[in-house]
C-alpha atoms as a PDB file:
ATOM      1  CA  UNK A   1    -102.500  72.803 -77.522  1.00  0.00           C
ATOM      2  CA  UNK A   2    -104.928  71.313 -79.981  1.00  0.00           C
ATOM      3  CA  UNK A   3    -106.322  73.280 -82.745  1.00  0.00           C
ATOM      4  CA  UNK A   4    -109.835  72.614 -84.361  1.00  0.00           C
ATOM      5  CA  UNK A   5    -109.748  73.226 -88.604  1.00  0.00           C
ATOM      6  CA  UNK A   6    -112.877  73.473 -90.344  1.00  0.00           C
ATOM      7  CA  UNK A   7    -113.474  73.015 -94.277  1.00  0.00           C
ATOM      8  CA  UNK A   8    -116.680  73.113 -95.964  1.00  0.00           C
ATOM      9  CA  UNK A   9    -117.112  70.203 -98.634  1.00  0.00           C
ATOM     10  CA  UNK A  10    -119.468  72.537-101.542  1.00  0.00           C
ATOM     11  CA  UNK A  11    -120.216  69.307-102.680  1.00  0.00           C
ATOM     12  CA  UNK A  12    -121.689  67.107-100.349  1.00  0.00           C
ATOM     13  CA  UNK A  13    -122.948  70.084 -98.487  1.00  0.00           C
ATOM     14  CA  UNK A  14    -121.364  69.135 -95.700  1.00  0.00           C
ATOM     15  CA  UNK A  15    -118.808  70.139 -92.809  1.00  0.00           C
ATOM     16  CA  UNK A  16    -115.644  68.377 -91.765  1.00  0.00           C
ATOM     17  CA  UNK A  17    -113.545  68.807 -88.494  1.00  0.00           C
ATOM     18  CA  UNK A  18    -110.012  67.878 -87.855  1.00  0.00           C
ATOM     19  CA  UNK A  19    -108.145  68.010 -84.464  1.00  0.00           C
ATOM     20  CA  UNK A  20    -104.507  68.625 -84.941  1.00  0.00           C
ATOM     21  CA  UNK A  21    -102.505  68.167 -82.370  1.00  0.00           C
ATOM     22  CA  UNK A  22     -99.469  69.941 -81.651  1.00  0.00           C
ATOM     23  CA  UNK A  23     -96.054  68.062 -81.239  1.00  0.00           C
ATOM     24  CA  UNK A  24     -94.677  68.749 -77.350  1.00  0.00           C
ATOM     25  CA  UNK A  25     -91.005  70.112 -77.888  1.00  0.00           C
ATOM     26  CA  UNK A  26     -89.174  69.680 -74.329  1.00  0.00           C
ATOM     27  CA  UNK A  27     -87.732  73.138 -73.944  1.00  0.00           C
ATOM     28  CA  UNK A  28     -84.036  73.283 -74.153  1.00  0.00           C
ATOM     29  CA  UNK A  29     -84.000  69.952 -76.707  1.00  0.00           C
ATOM     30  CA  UNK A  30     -82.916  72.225 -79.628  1.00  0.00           C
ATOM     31  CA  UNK A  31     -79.545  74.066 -77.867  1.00  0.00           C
ATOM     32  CA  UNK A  32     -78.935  70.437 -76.606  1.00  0.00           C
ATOM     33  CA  UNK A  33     -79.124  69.263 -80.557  1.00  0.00           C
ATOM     34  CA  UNK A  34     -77.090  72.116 -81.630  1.00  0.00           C
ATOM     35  CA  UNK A  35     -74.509  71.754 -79.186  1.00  0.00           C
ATOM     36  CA  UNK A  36     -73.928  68.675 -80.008  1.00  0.00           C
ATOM     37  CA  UNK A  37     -73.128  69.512 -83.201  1.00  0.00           C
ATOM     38  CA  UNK A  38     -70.863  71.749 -82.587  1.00  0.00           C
ATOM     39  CA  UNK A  39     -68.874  69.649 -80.652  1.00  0.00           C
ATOM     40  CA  UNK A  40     -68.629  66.894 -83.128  1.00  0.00           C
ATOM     41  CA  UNK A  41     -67.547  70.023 -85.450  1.00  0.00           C
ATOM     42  CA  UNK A  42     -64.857  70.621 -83.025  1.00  0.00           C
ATOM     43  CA  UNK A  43     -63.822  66.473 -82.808  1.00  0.00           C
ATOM     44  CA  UNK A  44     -63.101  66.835 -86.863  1.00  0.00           C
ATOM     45  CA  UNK A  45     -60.986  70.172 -86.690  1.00  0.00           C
ATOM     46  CA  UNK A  46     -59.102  68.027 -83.663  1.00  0.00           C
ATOM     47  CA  UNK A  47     -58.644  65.373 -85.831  1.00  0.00           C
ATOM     48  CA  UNK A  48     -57.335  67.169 -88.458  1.00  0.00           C
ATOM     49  CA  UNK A  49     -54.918  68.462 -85.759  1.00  0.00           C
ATOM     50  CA  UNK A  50     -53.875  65.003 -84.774  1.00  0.00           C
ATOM     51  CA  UNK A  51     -53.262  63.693 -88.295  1.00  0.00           C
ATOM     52  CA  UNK A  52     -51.379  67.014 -89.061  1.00  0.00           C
ATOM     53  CA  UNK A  53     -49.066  66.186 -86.397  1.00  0.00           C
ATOM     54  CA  UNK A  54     -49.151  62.061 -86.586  1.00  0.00           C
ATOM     55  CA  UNK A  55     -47.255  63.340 -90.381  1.00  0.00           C
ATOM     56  CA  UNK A  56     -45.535  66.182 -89.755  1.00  0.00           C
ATOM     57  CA  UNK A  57     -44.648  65.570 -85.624  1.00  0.00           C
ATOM     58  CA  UNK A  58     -41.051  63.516 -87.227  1.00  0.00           C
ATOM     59  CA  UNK A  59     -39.649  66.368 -88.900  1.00  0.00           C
ATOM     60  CA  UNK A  60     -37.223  68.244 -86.636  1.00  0.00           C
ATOM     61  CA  UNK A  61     -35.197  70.113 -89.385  1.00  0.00           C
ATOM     62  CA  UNK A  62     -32.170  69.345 -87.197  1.00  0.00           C
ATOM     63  CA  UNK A  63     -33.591  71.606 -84.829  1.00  0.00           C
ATOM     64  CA  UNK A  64     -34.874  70.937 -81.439  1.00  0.00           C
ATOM     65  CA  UNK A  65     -37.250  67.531 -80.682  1.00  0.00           C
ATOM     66  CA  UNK A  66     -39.222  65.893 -78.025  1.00  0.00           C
ATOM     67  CA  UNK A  67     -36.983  64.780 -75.695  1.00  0.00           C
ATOM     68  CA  UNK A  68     -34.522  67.974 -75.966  1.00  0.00           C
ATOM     69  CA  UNK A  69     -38.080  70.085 -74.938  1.00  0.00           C
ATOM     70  CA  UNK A  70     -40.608  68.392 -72.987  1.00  0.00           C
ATOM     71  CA  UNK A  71     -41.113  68.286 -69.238  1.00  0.00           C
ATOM     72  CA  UNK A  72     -43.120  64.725 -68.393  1.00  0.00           C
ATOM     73  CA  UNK A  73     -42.866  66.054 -64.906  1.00  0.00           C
ATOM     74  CA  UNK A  74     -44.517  69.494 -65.276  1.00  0.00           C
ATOM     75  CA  UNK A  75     -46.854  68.238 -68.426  1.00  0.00           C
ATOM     76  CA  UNK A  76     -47.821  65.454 -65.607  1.00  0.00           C
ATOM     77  CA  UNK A  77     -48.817  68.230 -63.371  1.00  0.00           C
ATOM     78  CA  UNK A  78     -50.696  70.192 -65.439  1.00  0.00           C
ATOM     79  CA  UNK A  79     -52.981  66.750 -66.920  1.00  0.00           C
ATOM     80  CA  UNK A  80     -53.570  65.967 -63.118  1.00  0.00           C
ATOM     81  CA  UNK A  81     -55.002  70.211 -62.701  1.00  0.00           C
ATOM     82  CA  UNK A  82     -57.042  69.266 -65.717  1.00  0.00           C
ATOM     83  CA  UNK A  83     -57.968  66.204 -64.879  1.00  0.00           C
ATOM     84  CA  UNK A  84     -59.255  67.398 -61.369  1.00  0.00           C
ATOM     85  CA  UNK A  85     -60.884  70.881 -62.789  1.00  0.00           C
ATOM     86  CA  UNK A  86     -63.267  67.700 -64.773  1.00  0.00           C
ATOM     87  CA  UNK A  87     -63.855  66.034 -61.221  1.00  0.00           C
ATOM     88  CA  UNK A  88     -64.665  69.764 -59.434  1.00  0.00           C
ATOM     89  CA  UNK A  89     -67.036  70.234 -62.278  1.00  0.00           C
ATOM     90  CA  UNK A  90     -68.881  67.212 -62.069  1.00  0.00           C
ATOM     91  CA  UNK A  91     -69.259  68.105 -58.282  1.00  0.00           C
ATOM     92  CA  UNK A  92     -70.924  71.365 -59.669  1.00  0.00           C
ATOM     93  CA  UNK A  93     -73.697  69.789 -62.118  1.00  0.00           C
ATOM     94  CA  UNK A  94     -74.697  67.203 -58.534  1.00  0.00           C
ATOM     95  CA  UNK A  95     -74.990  70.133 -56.362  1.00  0.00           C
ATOM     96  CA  UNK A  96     -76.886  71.961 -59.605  1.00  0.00           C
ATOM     97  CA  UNK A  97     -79.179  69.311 -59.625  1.00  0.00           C
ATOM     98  CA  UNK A  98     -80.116  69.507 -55.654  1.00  0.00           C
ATOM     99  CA  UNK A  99     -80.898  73.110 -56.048  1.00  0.00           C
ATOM    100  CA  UNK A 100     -77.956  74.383 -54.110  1.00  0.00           C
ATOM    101  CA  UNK A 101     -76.747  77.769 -55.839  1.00  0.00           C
ATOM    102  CA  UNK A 102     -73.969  78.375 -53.370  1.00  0.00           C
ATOM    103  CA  UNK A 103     -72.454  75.069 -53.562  1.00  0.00           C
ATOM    104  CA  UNK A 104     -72.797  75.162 -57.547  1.00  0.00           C
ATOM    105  CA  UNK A 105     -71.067  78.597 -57.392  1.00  0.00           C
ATOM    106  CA  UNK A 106     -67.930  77.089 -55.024  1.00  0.00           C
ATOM    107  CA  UNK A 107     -67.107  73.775 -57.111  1.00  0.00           C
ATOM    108  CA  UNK A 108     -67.816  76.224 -60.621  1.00  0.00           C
ATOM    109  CA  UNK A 109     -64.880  78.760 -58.573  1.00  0.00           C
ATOM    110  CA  UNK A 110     -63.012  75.336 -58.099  1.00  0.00           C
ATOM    111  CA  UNK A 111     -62.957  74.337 -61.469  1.00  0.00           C
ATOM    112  CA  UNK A 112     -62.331  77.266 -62.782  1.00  0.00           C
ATOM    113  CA  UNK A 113     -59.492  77.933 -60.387  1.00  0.00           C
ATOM    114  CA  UNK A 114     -57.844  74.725 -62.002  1.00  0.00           C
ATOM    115  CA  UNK A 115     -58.445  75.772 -65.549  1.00  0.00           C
ATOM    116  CA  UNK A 116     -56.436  78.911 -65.112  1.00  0.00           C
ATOM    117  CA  UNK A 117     -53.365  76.343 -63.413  1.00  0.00           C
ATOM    118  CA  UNK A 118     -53.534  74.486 -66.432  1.00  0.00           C
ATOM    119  CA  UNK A 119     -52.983  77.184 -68.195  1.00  0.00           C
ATOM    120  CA  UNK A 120     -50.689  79.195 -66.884  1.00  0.00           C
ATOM    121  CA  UNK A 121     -48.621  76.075 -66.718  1.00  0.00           C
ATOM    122  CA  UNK A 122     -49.252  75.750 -70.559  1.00  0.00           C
ATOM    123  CA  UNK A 123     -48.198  79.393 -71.001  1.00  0.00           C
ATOM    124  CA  UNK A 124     -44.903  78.732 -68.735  1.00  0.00           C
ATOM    125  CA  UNK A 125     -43.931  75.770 -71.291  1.00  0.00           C
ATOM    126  CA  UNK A 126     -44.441  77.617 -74.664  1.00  0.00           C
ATOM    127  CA  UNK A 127     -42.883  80.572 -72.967  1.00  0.00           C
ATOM    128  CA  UNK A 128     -39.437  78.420 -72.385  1.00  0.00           C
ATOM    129  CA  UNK A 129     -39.399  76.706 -75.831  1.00  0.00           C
ATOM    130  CA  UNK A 130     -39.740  80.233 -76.947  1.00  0.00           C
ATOM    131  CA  UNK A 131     -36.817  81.110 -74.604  1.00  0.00           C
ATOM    132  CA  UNK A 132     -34.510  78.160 -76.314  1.00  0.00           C
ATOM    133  CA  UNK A 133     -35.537  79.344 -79.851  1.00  0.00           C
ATOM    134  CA  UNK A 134     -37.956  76.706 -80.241  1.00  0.00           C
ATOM    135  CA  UNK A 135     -40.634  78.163 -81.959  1.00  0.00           C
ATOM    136  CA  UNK A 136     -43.578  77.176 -84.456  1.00  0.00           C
ATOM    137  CA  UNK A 137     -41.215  78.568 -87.567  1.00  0.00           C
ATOM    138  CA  UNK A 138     -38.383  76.449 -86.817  1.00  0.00           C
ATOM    139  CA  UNK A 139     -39.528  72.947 -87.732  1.00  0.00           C
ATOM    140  CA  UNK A 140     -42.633  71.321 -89.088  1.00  0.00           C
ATOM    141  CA  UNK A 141     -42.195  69.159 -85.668  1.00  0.00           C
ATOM    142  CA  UNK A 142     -42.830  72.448 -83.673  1.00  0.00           C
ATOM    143  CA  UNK A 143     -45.255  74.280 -86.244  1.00  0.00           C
ATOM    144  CA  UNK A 144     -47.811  71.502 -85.672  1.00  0.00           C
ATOM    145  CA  UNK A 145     -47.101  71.348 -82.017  1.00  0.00           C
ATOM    146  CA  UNK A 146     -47.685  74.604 -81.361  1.00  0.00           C
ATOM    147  CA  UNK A 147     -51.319  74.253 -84.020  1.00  0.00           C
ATOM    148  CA  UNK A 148     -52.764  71.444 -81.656  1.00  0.00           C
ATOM    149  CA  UNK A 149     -51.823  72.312 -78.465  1.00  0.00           C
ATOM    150  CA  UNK A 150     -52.311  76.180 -78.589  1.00  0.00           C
ATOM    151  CA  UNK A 151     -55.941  75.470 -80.255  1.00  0.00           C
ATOM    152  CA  UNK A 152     -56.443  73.054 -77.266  1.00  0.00           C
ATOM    153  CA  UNK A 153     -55.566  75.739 -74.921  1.00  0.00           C
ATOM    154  CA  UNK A 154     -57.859  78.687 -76.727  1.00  0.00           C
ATOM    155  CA  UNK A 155     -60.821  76.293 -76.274  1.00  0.00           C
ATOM    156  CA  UNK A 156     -60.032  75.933 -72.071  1.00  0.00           C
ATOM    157  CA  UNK A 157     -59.583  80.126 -72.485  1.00  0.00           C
ATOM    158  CA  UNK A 158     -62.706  80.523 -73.790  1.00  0.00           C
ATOM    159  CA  UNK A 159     -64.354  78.105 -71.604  1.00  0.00           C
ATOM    160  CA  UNK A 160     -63.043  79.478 -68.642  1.00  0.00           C
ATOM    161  CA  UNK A 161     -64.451  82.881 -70.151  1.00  0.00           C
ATOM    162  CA  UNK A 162     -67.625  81.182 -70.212  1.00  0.00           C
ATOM    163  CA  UNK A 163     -67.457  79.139 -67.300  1.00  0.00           C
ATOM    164  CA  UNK A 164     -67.489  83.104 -65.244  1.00  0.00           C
ATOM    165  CA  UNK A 165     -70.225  84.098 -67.552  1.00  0.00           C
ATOM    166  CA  UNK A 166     -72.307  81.665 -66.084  1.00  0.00           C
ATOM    167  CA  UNK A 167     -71.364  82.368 -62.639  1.00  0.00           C
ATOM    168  CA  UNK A 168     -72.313  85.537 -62.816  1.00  0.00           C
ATOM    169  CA  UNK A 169     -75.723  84.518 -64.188  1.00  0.00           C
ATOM    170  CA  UNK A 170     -76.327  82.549 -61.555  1.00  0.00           C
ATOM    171  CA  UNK A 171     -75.531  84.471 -59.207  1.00  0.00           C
ATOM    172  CA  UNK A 172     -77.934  87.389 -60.869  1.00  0.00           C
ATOM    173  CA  UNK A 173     -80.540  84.875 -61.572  1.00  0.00           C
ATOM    174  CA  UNK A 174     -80.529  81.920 -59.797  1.00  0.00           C
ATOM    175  CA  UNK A 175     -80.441  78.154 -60.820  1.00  0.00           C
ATOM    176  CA  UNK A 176     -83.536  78.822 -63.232  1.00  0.00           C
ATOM    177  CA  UNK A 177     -83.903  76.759 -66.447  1.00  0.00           C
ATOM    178  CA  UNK A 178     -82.022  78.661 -68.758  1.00  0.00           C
ATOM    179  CA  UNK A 179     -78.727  78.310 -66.325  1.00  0.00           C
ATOM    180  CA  UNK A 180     -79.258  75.072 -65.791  1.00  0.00           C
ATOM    181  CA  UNK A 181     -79.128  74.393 -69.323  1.00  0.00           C
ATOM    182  CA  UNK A 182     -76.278  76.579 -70.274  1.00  0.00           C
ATOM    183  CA  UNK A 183     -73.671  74.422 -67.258  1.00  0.00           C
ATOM    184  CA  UNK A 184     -74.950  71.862 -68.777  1.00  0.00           C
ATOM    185  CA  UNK A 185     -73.745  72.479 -72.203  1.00  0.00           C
ATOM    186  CA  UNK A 186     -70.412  73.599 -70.824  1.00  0.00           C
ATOM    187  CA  UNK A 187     -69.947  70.413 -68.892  1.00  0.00           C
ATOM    188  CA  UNK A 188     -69.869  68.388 -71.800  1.00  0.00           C
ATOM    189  CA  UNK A 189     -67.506  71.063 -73.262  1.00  0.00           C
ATOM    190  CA  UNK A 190     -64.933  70.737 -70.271  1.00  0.00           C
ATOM    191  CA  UNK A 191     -65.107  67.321 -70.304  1.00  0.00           C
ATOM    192  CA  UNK A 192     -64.869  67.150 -74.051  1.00  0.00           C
ATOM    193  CA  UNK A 193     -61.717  69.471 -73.796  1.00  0.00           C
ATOM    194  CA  UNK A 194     -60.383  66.960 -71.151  1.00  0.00           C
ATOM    195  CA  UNK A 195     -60.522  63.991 -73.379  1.00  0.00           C
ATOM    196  CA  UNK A 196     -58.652  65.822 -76.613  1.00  0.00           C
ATOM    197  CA  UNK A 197     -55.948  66.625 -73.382  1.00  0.00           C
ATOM    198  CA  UNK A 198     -55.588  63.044 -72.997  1.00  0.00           C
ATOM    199  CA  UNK A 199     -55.206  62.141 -76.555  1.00  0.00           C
ATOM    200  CA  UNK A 200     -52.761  64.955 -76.464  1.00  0.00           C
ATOM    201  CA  UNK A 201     -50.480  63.797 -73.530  1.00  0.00           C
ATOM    202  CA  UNK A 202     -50.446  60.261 -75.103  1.00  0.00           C
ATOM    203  CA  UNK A 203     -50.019  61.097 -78.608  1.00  0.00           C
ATOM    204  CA  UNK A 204     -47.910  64.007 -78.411  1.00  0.00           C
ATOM    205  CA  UNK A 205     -46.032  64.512 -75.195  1.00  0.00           C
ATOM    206  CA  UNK A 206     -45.409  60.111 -73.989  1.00  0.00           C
ATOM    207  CA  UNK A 207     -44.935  59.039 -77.710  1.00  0.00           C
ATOM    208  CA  UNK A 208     -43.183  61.754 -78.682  1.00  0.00           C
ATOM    209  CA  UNK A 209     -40.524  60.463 -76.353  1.00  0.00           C
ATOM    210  CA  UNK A 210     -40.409  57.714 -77.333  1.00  0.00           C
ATOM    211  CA  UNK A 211     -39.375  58.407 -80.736  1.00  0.00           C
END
């Protein structure tokens, strides 16, 4: 849109035009910039996590440690549920961008299906460290455990949440540009949550037995 501005110059008696134009905003470009920056938001309070636990993750208090609790097996199984929810939901944003609301809707049901595995899986673990007494007040090992991988698992809660939000737009309103932009953001959320998971089985769960 251009805009015309007029100013009259007392002094030379005289009139002088400007054209302004108008800077062209692609819509959307501002929740993109702010979602980014949450996310790197979220990468420092992960961090903080990790170095928490990188100090404190040696200090059993004679109680319980990595070998005596984890699972490789089942913590295996539940990477490989993330893992494939990331896959399903890439599936998703391809079939979003052909236009193709039912197919979005399945691999979204998919993914989502995967995130709840994950963590009810997660749930089944705490619940048996809980059953053998090991729990966050018993070491500093445990307390900072239970700090990075519980806050881990909120965020896939509350994506899930969000991820059935969305399907329930869509299936009110359609792929229209607001819902397109919205599974976008939460695609680089889920995949964001499934890198931190990696960093988590390596740094936590395979090193941790190795100690």
């Amino acid at each position: 849109m251009t805009a015309v501005l007029s100013t009259a110059k007392a002094e030379q008696g005289a009139t002088t035009f400007y054209l302004v134009e108008d800077h062209n905003h692609e819509e959307g470009s501002s929740t993109l910039l702010g979602f980014w920056i949450y996310l790197m938001s979220d990468c420092l309070i992960f961090a903080v996590l990790f170095a928490t636990f990188g100090v404190l993750g040696g200090n059993l208090a004679a109680g319980p440690g990595p070998k005596d609790l984890f699972d490789l097996r089942l913590v295996a199984l539940n990477t490989s549920m993330l893992l494939l929810s990331s896959i399903t939901y890439g599936f998703a944003m391809l079939t979003m961008a052909q236009g193709r609301v039912a197919a979005t809707q399945a691999w979204l049901a998919v993914t989502g299906a995967f995130g709840l595995a994950f963590l009810s899986i997660e749930l089944y673990e705490f619940a048996h460290m809980f059953h053998v007494g090991a729990t966050p007040q018993r070491s500093a090992f445990l307390s900072s455990f239970f700090a990075l991988v519980g806050t881990h698992g909120l965020h896939v809660t509350f994506g899930t949440i969000w991820l059935v939000t969305l399907m329930v737009q869509v299936h009110k309103y359609g792929l229209i540009v607001a819902n397109r932009r919205r599974l976008m953001c939460l695609s680089m959320f889920w995949h964001f949550l499934d890198v931190i998971w990696i960093g988590v089985f390596t740094f936590v769960y395979l090193m941790g037995m190795l100690r």
